[in-house]
PDB file of N, CA and C in Angstrom:
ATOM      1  N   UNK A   1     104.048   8.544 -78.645  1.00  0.00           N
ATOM      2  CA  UNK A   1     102.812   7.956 -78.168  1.00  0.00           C
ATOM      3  C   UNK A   1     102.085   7.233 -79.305  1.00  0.00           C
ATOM      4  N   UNK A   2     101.744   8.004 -80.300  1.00  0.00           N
ATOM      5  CA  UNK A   2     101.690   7.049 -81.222  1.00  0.00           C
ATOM      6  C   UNK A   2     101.764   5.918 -82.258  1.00  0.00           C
ATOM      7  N   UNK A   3     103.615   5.902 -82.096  1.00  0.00           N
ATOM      8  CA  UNK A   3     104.168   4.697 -82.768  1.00  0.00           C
ATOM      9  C   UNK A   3     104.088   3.667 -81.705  1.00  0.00           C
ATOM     10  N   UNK A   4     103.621   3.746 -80.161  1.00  0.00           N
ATOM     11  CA  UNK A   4     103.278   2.992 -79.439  1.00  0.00           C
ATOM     12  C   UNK A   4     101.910   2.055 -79.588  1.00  0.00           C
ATOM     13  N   UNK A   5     100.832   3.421 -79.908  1.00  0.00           N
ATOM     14  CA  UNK A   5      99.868   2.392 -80.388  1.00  0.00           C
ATOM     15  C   UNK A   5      99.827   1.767 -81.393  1.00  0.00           C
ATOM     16  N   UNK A   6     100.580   2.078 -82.710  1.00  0.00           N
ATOM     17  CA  UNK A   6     100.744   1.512 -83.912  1.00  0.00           C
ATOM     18  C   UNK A   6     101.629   0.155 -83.521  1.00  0.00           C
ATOM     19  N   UNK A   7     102.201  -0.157 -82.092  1.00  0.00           N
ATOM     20  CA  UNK A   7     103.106  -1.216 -82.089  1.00  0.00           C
ATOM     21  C   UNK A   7     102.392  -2.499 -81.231  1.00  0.00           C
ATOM     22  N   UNK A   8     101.012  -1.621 -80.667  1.00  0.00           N
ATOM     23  CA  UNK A   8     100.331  -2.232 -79.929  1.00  0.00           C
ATOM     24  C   UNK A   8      98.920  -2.931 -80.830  1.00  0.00           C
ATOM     25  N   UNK A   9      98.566  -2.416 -81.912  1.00  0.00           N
ATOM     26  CA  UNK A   9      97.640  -2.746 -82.522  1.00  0.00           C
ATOM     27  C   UNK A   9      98.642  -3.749 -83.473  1.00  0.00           C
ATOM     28  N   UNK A  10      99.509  -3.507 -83.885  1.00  0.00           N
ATOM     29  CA  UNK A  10     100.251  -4.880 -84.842  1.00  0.00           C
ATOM     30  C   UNK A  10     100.310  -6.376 -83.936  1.00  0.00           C
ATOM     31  N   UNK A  11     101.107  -6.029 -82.824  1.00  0.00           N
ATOM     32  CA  UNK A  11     100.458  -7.167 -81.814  1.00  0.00           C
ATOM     33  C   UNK A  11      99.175  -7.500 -81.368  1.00  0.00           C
ATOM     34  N   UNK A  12      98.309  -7.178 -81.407  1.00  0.00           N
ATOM     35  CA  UNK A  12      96.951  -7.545 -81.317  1.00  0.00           C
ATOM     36  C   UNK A  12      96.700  -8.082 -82.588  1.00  0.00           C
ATOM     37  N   UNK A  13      96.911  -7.415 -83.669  1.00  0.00           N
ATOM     38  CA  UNK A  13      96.710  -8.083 -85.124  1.00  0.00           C
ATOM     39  C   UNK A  13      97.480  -9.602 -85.726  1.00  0.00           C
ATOM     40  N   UNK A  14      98.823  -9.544 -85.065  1.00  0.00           N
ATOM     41  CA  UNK A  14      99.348 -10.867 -84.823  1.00  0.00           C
ATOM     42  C   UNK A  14      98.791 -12.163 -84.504  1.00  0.00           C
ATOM     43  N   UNK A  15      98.400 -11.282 -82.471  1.00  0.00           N
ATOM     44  CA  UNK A  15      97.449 -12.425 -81.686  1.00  0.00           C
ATOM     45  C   UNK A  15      96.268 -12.929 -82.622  1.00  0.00           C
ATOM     46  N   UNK A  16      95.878 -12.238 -82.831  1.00  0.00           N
ATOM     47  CA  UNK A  16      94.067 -12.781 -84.016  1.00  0.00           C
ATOM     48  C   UNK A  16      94.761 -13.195 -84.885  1.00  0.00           C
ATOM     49  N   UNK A  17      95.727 -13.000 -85.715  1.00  0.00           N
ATOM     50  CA  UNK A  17      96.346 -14.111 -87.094  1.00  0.00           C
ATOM     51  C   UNK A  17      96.774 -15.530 -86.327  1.00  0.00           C
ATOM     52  N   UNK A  18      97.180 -15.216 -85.200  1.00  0.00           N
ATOM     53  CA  UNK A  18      97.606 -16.629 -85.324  1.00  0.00           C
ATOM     54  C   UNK A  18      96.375 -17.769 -84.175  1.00  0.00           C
ATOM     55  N   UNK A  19      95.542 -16.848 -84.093  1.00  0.00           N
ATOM     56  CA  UNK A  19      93.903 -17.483 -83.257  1.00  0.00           C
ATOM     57  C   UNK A  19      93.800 -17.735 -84.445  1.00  0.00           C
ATOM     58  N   UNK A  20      93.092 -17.037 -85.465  1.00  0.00           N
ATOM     59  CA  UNK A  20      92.692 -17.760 -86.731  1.00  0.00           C
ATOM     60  C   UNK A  20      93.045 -18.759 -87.036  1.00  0.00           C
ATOM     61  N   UNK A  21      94.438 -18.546 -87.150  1.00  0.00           N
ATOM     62  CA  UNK A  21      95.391 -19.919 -87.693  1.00  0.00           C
ATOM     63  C   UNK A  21      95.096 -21.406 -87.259  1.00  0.00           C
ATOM     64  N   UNK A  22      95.146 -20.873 -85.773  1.00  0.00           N
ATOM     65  CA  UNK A  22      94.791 -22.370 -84.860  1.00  0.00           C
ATOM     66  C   UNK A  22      93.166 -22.839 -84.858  1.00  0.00           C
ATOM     67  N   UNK A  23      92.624 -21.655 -85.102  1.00  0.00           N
ATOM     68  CA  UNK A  23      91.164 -22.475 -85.406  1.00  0.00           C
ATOM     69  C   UNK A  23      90.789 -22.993 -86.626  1.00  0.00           C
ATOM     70  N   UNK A  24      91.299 -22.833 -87.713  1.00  0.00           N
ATOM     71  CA  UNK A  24      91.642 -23.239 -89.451  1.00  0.00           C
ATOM     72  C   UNK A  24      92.262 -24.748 -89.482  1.00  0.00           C
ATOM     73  N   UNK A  25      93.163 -24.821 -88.325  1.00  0.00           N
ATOM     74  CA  UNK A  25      93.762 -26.294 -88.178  1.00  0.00           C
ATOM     75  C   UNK A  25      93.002 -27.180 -87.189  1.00  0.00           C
ATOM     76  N   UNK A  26      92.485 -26.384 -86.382  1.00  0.00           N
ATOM     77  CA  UNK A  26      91.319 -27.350 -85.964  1.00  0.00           C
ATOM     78  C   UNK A  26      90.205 -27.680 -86.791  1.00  0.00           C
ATOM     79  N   UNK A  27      90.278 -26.610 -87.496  1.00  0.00           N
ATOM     80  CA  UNK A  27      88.367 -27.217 -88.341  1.00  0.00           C
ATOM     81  C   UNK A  27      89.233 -27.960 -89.452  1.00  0.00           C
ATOM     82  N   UNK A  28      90.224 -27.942 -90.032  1.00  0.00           N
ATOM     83  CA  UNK A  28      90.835 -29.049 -90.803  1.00  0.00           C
ATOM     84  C   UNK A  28      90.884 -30.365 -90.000  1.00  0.00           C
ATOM     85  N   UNK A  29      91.506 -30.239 -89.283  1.00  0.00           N
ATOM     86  CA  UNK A  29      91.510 -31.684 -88.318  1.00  0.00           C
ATOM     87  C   UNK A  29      89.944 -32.366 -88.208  1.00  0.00           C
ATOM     88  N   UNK A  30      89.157 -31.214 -88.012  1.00  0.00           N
ATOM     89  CA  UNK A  30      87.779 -31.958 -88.412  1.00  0.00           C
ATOM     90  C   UNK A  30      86.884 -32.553 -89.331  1.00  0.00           C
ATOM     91  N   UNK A  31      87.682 -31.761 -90.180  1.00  0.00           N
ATOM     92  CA  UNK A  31      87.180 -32.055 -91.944  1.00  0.00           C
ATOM     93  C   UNK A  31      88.063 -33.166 -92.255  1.00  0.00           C
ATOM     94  N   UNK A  32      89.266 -33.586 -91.764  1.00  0.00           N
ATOM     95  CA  UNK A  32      90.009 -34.820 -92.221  1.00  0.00           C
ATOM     96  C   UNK A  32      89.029 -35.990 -91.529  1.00  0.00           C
ATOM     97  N   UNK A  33      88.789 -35.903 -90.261  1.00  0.00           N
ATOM     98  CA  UNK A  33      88.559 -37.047 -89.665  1.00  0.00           C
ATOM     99  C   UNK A  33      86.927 -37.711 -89.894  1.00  0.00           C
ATOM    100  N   UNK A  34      86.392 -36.124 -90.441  1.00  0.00           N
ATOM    101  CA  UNK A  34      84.601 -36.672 -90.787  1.00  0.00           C
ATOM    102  C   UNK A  34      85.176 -36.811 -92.715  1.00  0.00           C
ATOM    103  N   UNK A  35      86.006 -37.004 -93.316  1.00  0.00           N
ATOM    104  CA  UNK A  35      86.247 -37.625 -94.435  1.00  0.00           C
ATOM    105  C   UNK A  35      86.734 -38.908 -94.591  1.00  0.00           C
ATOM    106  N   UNK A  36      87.447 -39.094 -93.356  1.00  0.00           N
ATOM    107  CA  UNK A  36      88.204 -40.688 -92.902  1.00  0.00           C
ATOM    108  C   UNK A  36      86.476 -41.335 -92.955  1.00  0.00           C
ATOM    109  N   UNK A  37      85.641 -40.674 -91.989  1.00  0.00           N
ATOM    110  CA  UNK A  37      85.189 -41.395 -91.432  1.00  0.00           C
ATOM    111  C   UNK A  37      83.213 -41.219 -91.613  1.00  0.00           C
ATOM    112  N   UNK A  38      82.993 -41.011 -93.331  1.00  0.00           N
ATOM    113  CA  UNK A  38      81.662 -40.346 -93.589  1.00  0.00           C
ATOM    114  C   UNK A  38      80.684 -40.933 -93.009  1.00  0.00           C
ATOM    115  N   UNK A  39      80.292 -42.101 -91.957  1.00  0.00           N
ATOM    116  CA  UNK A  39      79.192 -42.652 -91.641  1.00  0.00           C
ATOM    117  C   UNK A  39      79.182 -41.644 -90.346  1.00  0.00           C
ATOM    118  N   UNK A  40      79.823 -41.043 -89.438  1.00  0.00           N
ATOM    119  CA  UNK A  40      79.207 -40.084 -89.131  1.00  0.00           C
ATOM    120  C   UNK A  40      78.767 -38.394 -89.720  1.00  0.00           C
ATOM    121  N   UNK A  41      79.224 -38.637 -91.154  1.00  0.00           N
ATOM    122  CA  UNK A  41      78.764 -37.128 -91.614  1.00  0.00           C
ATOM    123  C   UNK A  41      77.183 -37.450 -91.684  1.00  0.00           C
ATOM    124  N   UNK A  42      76.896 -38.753 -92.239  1.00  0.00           N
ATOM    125  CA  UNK A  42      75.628 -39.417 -92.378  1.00  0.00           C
ATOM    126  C   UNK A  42      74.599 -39.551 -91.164  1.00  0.00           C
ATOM    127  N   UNK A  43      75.283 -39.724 -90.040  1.00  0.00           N
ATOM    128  CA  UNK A  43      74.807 -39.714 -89.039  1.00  0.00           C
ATOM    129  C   UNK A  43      73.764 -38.269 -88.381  1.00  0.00           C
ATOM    130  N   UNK A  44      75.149 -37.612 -88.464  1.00  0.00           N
ATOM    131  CA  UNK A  44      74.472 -35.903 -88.095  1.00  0.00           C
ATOM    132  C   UNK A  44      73.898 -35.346 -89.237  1.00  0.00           C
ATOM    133  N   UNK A  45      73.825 -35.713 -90.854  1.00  0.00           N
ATOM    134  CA  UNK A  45      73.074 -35.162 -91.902  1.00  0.00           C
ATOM    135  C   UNK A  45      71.316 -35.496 -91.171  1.00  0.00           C
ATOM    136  N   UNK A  46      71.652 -36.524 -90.985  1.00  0.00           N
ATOM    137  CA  UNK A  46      70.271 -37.912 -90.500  1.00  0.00           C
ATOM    138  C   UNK A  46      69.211 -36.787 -89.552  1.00  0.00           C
ATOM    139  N   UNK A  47      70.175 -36.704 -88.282  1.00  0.00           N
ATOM    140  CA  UNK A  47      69.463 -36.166 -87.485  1.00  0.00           C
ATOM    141  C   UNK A  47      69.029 -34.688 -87.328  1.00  0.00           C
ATOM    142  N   UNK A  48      69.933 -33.876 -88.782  1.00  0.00           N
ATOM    143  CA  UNK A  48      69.407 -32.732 -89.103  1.00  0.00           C
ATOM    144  C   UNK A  48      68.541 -32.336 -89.694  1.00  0.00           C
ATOM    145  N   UNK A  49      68.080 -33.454 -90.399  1.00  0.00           N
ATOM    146  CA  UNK A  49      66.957 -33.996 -91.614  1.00  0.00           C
ATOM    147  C   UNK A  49      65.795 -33.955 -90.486  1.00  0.00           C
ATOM    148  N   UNK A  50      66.143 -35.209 -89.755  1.00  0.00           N
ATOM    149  CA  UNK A  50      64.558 -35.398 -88.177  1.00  0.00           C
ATOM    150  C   UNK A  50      64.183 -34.080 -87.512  1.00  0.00           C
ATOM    151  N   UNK A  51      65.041 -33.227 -87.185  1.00  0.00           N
ATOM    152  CA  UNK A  51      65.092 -31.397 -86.425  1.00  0.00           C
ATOM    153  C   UNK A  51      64.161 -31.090 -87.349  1.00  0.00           C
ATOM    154  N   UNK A  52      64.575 -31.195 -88.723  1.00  0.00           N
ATOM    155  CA  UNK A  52      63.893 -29.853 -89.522  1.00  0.00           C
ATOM    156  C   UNK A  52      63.073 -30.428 -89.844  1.00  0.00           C
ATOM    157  N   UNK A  53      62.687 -31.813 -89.747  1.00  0.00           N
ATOM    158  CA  UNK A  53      61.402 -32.298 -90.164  1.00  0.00           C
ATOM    159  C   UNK A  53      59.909 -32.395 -89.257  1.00  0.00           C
ATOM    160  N   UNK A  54      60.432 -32.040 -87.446  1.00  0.00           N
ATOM    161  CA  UNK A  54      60.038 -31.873 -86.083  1.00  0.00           C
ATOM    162  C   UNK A  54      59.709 -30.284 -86.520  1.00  0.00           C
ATOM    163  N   UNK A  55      60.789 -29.349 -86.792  1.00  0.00           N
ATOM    164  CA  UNK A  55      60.588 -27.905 -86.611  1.00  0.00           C
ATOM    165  C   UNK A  55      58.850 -27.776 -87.613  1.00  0.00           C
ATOM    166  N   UNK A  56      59.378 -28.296 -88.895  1.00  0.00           N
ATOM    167  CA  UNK A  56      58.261 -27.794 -90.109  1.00  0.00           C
ATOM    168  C   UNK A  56      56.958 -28.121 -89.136  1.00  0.00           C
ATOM    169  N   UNK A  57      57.210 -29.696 -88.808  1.00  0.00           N
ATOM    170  CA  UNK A  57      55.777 -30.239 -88.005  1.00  0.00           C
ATOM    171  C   UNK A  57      55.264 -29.476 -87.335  1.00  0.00           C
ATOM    172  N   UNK A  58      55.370 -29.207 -86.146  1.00  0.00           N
ATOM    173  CA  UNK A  58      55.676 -27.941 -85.338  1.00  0.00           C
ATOM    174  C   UNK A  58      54.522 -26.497 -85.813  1.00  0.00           C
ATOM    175  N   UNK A  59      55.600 -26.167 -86.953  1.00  0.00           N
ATOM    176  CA  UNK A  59      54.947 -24.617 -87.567  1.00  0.00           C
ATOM    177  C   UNK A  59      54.061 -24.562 -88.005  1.00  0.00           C
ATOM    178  N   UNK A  60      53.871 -26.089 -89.199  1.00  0.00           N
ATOM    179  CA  UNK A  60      52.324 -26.179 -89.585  1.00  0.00           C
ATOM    180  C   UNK A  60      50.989 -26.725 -88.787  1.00  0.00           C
ATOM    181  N   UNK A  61      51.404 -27.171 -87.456  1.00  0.00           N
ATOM    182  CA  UNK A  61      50.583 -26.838 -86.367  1.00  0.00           C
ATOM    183  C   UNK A  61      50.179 -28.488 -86.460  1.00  0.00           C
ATOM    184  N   UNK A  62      50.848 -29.374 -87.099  1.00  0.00           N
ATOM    185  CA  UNK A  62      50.381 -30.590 -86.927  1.00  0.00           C
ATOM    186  C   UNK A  62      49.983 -30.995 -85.251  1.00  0.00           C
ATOM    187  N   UNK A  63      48.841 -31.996 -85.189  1.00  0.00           N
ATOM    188  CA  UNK A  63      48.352 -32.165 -83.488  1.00  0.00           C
ATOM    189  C   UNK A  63      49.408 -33.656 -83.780  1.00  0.00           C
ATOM    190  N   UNK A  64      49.579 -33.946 -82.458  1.00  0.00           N
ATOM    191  CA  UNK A  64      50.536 -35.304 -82.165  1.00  0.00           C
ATOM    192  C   UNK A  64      51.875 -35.262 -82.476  1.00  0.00           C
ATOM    193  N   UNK A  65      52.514 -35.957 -81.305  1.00  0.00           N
ATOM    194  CA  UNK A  65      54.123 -36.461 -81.741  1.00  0.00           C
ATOM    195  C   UNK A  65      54.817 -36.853 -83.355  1.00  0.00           C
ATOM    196  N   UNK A  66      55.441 -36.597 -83.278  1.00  0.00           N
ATOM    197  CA  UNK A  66      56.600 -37.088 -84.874  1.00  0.00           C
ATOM    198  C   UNK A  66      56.174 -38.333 -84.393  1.00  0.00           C
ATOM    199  N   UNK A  67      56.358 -39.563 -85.347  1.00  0.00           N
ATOM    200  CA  UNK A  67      56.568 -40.529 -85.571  1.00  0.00           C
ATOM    201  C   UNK A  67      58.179 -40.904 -85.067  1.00  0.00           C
ATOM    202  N   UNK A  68      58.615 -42.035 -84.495  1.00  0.00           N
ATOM    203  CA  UNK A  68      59.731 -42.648 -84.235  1.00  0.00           C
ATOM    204  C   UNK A  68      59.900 -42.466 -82.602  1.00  0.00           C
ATOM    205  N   UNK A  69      61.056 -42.951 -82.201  1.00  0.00           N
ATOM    206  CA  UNK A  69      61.349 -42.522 -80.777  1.00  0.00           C
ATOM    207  C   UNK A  69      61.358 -41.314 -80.297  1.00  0.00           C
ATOM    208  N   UNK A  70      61.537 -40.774 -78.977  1.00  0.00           N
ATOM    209  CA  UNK A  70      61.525 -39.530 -78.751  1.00  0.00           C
ATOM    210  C   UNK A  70      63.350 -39.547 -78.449  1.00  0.00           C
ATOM    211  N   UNK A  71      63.528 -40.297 -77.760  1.00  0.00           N
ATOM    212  CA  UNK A  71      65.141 -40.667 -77.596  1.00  0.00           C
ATOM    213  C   UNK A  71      66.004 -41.569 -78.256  1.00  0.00           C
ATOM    214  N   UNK A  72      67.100 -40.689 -79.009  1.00  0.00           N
ATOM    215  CA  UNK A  72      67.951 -41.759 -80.563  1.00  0.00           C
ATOM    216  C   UNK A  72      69.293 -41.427 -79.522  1.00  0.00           C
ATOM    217  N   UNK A  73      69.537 -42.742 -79.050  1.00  0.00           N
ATOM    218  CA  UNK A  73      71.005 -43.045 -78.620  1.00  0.00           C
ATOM    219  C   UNK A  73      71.712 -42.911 -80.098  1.00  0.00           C
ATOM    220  N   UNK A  74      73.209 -42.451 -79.749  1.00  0.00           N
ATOM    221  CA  UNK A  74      74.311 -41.771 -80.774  1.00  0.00           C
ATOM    222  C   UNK A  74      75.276 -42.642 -80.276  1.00  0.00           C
ATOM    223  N   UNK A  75      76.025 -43.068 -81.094  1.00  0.00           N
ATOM    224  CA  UNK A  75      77.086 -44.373 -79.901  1.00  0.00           C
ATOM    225  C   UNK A  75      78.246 -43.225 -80.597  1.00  0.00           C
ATOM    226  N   UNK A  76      79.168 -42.543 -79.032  1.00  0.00           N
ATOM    227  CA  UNK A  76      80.369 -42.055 -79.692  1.00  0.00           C
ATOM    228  C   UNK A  76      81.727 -42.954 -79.459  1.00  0.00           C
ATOM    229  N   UNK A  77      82.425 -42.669 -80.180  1.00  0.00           N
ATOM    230  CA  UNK A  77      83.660 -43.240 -80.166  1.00  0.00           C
ATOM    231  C   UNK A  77      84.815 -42.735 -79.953  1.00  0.00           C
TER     232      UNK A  77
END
């Protein structure tokens, strides 16, 4: 009974090595293609910059809208 579960937890430990695996080559595949292609790393740096610059506004209780549009079209490709 027990070298059963010891045969059942190595396969489970497998399954998750090789989930890992495939999610490591996906986030590579992502890291290649936002290095091909840095004007969108620039893009989403941009609009993480505007969030946290909305959030601060926000906390320090500023009265009135951010400055700029309320809606920034993203052209994807």
């Amino acid at each position: 009974m027990n070298e059963q579960r010891g045969h059942e937890v190595v396969e489970h430990l497998q399954a998750a090595a090789l989930e890992l695996i495939a999610a490591a080559r996906a986030l590579l595949d992502v890291a290649e293609d936002l290095v091909k292609d840095p004007a969108e790393v620039l893009e989403m740096a941009a609009g993480l910059a505007a969030a946290a610059a909305e959030v601060q506004r926000r906390a320090q209780g500023s009265p009135g809208p951010a400055p700029g549009p309320k809606v920034e079209r993203i052209r994807v490709s």
